[in-house]
Protein backbone atom coordinates (compact mmCIF):
# COMPACT_ATOMS: atom_id res chain seq x y z
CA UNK A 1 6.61 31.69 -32.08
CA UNK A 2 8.57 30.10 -29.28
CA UNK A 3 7.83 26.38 -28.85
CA UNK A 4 7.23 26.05 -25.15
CA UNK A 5 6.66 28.80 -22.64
CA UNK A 6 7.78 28.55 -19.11
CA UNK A 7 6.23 30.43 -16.60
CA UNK A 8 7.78 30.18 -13.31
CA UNK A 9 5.48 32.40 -10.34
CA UNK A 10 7.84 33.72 -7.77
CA UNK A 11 7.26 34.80 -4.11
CA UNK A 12 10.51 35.47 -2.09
CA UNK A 13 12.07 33.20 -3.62
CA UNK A 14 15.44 33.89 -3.95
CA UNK A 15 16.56 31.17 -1.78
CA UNK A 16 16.24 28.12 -4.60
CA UNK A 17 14.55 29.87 -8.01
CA UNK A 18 17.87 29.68 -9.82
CA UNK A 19 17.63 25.72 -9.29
CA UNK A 20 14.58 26.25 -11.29
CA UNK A 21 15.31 28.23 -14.46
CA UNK A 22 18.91 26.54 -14.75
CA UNK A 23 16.90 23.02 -14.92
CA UNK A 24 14.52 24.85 -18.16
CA UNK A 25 17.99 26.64 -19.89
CA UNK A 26 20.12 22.97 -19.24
CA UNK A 27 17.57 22.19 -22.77
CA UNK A 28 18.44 25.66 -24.49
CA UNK A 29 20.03 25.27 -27.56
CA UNK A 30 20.96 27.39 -30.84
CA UNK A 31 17.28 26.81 -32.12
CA UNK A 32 16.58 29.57 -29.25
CA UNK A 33 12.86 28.07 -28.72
CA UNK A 34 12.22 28.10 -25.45
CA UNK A 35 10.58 30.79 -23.13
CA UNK A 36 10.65 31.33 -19.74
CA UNK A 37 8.89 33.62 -18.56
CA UNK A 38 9.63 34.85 -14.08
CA UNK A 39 6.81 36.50 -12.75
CA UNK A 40 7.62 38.19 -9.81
CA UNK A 41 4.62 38.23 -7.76
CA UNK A 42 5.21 41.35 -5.38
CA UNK A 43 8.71 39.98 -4.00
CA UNK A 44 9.93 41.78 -1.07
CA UNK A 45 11.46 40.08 1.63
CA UNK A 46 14.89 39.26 -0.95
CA UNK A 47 16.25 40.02 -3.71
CA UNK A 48 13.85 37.80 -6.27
CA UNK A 49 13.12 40.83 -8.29
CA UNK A 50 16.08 41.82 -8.87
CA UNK A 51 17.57 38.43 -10.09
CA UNK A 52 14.32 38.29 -11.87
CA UNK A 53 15.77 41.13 -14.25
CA UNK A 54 19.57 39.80 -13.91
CA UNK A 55 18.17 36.57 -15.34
CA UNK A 56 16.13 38.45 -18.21
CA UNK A 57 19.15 41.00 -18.69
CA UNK A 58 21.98 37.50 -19.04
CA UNK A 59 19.10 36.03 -21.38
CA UNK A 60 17.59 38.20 -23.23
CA UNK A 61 15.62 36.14 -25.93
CA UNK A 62 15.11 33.62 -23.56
CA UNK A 63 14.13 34.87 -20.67
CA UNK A 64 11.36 37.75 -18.97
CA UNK A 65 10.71 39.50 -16.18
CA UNK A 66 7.26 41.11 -15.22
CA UNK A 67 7.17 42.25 -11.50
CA UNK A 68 3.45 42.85 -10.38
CA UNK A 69 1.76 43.59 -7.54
CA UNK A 70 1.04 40.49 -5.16
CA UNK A 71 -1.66 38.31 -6.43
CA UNK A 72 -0.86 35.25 -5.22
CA UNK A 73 -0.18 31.67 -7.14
CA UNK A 74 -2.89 32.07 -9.35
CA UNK A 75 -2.84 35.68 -10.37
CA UNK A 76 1.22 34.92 -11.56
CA UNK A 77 0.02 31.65 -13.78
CA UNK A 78 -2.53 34.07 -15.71
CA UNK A 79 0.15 36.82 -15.96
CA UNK A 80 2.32 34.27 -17.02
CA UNK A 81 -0.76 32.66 -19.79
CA UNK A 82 -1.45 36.24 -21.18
CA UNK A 83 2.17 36.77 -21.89
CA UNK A 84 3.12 33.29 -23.33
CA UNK A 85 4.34 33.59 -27.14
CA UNK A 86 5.03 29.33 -27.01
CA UNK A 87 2.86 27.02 -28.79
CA UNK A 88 2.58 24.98 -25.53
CA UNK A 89 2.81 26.78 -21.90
CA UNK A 90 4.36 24.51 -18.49
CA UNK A 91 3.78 25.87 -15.21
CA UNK A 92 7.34 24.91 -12.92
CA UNK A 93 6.91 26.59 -9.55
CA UNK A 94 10.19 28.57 -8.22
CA UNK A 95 10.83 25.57 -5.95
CA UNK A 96 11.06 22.92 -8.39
CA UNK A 97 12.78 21.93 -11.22
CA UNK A 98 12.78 19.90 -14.40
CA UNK A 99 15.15 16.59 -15.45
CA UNK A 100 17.33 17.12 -17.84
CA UNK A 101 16.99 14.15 -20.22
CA UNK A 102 13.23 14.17 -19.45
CA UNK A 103 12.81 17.83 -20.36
CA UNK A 104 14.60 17.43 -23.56
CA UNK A 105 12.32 14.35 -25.12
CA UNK A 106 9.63 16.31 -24.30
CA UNK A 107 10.98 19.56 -26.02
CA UNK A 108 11.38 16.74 -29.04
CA UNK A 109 8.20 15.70 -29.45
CA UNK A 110 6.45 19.42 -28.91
CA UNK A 111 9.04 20.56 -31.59
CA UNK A 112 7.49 18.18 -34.04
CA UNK A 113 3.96 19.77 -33.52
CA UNK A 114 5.26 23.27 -34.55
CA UNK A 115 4.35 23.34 -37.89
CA UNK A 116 1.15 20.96 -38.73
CA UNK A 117 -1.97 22.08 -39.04
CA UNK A 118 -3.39 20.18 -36.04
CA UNK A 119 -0.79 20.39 -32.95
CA UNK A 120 -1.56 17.96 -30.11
CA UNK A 121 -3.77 19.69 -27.41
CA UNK A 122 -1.96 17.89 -24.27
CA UNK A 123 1.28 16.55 -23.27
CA UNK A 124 1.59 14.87 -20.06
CA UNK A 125 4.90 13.16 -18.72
CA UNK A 126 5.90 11.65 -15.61
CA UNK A 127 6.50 13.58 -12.18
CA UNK A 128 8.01 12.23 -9.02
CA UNK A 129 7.97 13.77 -5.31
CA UNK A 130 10.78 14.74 -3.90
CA UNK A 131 10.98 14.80 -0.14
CA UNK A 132 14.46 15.68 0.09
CA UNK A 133 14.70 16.20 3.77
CA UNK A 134 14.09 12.54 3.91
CA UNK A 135 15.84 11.14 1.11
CA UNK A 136 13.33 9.55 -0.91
CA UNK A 137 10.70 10.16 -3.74
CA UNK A 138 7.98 8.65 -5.32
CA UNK A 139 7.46 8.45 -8.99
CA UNK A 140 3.50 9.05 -10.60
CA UNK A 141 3.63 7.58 -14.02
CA UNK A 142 0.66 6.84 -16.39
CA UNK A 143 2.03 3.52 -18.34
CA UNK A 144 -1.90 1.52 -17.41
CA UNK A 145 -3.62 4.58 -18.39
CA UNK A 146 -2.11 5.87 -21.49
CA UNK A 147 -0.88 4.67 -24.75
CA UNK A 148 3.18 5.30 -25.36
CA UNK A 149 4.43 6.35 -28.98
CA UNK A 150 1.32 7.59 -30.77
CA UNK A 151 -1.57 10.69 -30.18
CA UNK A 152 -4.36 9.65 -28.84
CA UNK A 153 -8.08 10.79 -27.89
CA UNK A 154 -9.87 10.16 -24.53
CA UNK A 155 -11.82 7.05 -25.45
CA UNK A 156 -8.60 5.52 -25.95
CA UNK A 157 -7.77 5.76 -22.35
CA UNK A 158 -7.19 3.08 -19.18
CA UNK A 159 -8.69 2.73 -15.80
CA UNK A 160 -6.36 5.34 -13.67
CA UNK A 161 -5.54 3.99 -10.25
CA UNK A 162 -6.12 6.34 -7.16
CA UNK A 163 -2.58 7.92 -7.04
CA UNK A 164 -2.93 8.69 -10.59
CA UNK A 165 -4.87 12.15 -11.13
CA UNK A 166 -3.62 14.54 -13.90
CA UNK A 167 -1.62 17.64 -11.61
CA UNK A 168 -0.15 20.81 -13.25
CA UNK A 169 2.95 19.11 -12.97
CA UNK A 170 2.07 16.39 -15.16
CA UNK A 171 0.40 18.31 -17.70
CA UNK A 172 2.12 20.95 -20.77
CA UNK A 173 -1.48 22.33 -22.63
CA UNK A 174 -1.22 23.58 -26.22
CA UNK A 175 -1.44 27.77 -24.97
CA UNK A 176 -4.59 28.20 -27.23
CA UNK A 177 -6.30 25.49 -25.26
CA UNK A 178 -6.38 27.78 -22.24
CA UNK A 179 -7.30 30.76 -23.30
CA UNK A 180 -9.71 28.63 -25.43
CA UNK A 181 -11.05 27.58 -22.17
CA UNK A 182 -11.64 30.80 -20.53
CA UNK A 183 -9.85 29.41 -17.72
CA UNK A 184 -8.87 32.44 -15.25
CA UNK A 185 -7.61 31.34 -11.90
CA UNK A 186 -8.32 33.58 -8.65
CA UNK A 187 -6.38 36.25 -7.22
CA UNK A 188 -4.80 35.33 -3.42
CA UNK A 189 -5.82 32.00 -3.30
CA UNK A 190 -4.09 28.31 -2.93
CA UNK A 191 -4.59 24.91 -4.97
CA UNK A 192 -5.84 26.69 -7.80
CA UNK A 193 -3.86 23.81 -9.35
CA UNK A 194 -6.59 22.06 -9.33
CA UNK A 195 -8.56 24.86 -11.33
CA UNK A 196 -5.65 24.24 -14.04
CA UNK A 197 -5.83 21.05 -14.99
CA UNK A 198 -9.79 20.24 -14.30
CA UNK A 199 -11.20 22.81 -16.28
CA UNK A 200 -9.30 23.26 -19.61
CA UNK A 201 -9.92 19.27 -20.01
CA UNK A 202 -12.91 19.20 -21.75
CA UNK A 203 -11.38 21.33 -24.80
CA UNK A 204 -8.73 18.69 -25.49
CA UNK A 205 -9.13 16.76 -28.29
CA UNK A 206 -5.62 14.92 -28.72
CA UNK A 207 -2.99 13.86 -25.96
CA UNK A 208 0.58 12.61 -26.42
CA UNK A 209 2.47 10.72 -23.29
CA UNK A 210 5.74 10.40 -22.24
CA UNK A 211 7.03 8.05 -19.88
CA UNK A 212 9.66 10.37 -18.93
CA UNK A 213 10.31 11.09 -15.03
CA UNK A 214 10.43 15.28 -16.23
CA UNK A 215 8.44 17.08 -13.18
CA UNK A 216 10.81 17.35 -9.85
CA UNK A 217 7.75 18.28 -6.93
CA UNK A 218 9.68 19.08 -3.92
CA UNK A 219 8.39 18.67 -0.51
CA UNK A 220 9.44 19.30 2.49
CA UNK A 221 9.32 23.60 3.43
CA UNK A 222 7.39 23.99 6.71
CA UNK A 223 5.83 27.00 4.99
CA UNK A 224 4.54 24.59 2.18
CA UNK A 225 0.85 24.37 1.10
CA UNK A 226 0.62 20.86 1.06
CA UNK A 227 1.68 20.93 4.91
CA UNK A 228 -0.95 19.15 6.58
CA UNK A 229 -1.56 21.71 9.41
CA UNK A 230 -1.26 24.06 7.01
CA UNK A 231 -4.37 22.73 4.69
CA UNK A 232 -6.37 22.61 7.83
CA UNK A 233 -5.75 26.67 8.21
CA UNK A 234 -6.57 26.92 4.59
CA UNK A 235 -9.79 24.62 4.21
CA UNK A 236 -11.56 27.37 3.22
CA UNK A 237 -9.43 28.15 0.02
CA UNK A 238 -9.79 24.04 -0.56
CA UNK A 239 -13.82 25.00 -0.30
CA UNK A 240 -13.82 27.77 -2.87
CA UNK A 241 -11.62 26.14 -5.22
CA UNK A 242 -13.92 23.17 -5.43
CA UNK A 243 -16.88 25.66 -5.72
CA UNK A 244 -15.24 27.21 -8.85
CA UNK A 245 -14.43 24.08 -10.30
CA UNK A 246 -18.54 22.83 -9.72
CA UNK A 247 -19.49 26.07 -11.40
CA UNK A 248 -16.68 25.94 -14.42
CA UNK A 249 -17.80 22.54 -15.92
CA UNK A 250 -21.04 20.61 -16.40
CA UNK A 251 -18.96 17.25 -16.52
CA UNK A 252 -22.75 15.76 -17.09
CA UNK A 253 -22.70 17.31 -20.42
CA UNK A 254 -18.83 16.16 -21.29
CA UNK A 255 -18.99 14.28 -24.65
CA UNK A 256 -16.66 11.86 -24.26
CA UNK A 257 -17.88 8.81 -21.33
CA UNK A 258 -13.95 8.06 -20.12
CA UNK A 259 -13.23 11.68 -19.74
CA UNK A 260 -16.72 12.13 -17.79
CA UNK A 261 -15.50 9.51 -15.49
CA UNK A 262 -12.14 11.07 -14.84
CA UNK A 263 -13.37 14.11 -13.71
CA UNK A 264 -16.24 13.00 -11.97
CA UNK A 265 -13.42 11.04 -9.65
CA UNK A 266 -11.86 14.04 -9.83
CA UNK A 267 -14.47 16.18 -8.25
CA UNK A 268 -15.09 13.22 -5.84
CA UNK A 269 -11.25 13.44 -4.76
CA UNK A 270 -11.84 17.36 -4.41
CA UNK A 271 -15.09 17.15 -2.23
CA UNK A 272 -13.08 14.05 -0.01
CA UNK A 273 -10.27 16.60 0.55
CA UNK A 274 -12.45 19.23 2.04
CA UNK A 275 -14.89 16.87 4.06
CA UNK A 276 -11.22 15.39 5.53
CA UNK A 277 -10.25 18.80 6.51
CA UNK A 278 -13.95 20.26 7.77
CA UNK A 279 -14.25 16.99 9.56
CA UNK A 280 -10.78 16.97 11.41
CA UNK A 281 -11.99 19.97 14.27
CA UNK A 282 -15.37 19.27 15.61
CA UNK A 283 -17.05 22.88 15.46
CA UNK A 284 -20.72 24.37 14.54
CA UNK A 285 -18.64 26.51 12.25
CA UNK A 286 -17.03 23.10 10.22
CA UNK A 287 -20.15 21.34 10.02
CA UNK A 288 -22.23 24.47 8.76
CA UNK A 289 -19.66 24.29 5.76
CA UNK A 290 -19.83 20.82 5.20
CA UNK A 291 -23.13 20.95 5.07
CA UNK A 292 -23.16 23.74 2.72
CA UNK A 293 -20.80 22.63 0.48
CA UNK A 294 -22.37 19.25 -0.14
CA UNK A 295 -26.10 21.20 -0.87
CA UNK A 296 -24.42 23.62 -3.22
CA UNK A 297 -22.87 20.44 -5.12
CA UNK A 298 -26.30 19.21 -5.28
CA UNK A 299 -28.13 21.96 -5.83
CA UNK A 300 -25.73 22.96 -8.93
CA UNK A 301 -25.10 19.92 -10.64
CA UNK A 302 -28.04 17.55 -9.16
CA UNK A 303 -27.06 14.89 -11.95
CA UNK A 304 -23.10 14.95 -10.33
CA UNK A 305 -24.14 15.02 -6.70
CA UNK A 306 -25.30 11.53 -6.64
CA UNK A 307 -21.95 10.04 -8.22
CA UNK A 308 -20.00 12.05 -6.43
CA UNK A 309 -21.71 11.04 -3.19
CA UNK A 310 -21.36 7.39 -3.92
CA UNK A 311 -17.97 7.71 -4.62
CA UNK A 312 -15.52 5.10 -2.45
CA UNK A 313 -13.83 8.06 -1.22
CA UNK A 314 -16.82 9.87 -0.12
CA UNK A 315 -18.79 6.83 1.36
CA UNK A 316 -16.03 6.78 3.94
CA UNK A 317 -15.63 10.27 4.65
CA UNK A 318 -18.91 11.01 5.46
CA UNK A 319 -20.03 8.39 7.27
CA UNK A 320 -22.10 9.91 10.64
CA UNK A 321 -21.08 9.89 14.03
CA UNK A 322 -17.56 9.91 15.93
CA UNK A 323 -16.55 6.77 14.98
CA UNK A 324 -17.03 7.64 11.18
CA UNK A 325 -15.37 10.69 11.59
CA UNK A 326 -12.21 8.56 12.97
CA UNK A 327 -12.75 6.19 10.14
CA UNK A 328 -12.41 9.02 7.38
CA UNK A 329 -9.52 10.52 8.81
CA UNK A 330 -7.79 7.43 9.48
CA UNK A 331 -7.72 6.82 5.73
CA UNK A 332 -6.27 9.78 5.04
CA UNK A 333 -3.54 9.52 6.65
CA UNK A 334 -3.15 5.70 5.12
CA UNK A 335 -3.44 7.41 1.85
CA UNK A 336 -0.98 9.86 2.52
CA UNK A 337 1.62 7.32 3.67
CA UNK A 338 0.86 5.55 0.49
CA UNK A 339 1.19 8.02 -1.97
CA UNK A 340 3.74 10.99 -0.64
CA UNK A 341 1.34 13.51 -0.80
CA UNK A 342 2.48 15.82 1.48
């Protein structure tokens, strides 16, 4: 068994994947227990497939190749999941890349968990945004949330601040966690990130934190997902991801209070995304989907709707008339000054 598997989804992307994989094989070392695994998702505008195989054929107990037929993000994470030999399994996207020093305490600590009986479920370090067009970044840590040296359970969690949800860059999941938890993310579809690290949370029992700076999220690519024009086009991928994630956990039945809370914000962040985007265009068609959205959370989980409703994000986003709409939209873009999102 490998330690940690690496599965890095590539679309065309030629241009910057080596970046990638040479961050992961800066930790390699003679114990040989790392796996990355490049899943070419139906590459064919370059040459990603083949340095897909020149990377497998240069590393060969290191590194895979499995070409598939275009799936999209989310169809490349679950080839990636269903191929992963590691005890623990880190999703790095072709355009980012891992720190060095960071990488390597982590690879410490998961190396210890290797051979006791009860490995910790989740490790979560540090990741920063890196908008290198405009020389700067911005650094999500988790010092007022978590505690730093020992494993820990849910109810021994802080308050987390607004910038501070758990993303797939943050988190590394023991690999029988996930396919514990059933989670299967859809085919030719965007943000299923969000399907990744809500869902599989209720089936972790033990977490382990790092105040390492390891996750380099790069923004800046025109083409990018997080491009704000871009989301609008999209909104109704951000609608059917949030309907999966209402239908994939009963958070009112979550055992543990802190962890309920969490992912009820969660959920409340979700829902505030796609009211921001259904909201920006005033048409029949956006308003019929608001609308809808907002019955099927209540008719699904009638004990989440009210929370969710109430929610300080949501109380702002949905207040009526013009002037709310301005309102709601005007604190997005506050919000995304203040945190870097995109």
């Amino acid at each position: 068994m490998k330690t940690i598997t690496f599965a890095i989804p590539c679309y065309n992307s030629a241009e910057y994947m080596d970046k990638c994989i040479e961050s992961i094989l800066a930790c390699r070392d003679e114990q040989d227990d790392l796996e990355i695994i490049i899943v070419d998702d139906g590459s064919f505008k370059d040459d990603t497939p083949a340095k897909a195989d020149q990377w497998a054929a240069d590393y060969p107990t290191t590194i895979r190749a499995i070409h598939q037929e275009n799936g999209g993000h989310g169809q490349a994470v679950n080839t990636g999941l269903a191929n992963a030999t590691g005890l623990y399994f880190k999703v790095v996207d072709s355009d980012d890349w891992l720190d060095k020093d960071a990488l390597q305490q982590v690879i410490n600590y998961a190396r210890t968990q290797v051979e006791v009986s009860d490995p910790t479920d989740l490790i979560i370090a540090n990741y920063v945004y890196e908008k290198v067009y405009e020389g700067t970044s911005t650094t999500i840590r988790y010092t007022n949330v978590f505690p730093q040296g020992r494993e820990f359970g849910w109810d021994d969690i802080k308050r987390f601040n607004p910038s501070q949800y758990l993303l797939m860059h943050s988190v590394m999941y023991r690999t029988q966690v996930l396919r514990d938890s059933g989670i299967k993310l859809p085919a030719h579809t965007f943000y299923v990130d969000n399907i990744f690290v809500y869902v599989p949370l209720p089936y972790v029992g033990t977490i382990y934190y790092l105040d390492v700076d390891m996750y380099r999220y790069f923004i800046g690519r025109e083409d990018q997902s997080v491009n704000e024009s871009i989301m609008y086009k999209r909104r109704d991928q951000q609608v059917l991801i949030t309907r999966v994630m209402i239908d994939s956990v009963d958070v009112d039945a979550v055992e543990s209070k802190k962890l309920r809370k969490y992912m009820l914000s969660y959920l409340s962040m979700m829902m505030c995304i796609c009211t921001v985007f259904l909201r920006m265009k005033r048409t029949k068609e956006n308003t019929r989907e608001l609308n809808s959205l907002w019955g099927y959370l209540r008719d699904a989980r009638p004990d989440m709707y009210l929370p969710v409703r109430a929610n300080i994000l949501n109380l702002g986003m949905n207040l009526p008339t013009e002037l709310g709409r301005r309102i709601g939209l005007g604190g997005y873009h506050v919000a995304q000054k203040i945190f870097k999102f995109n």
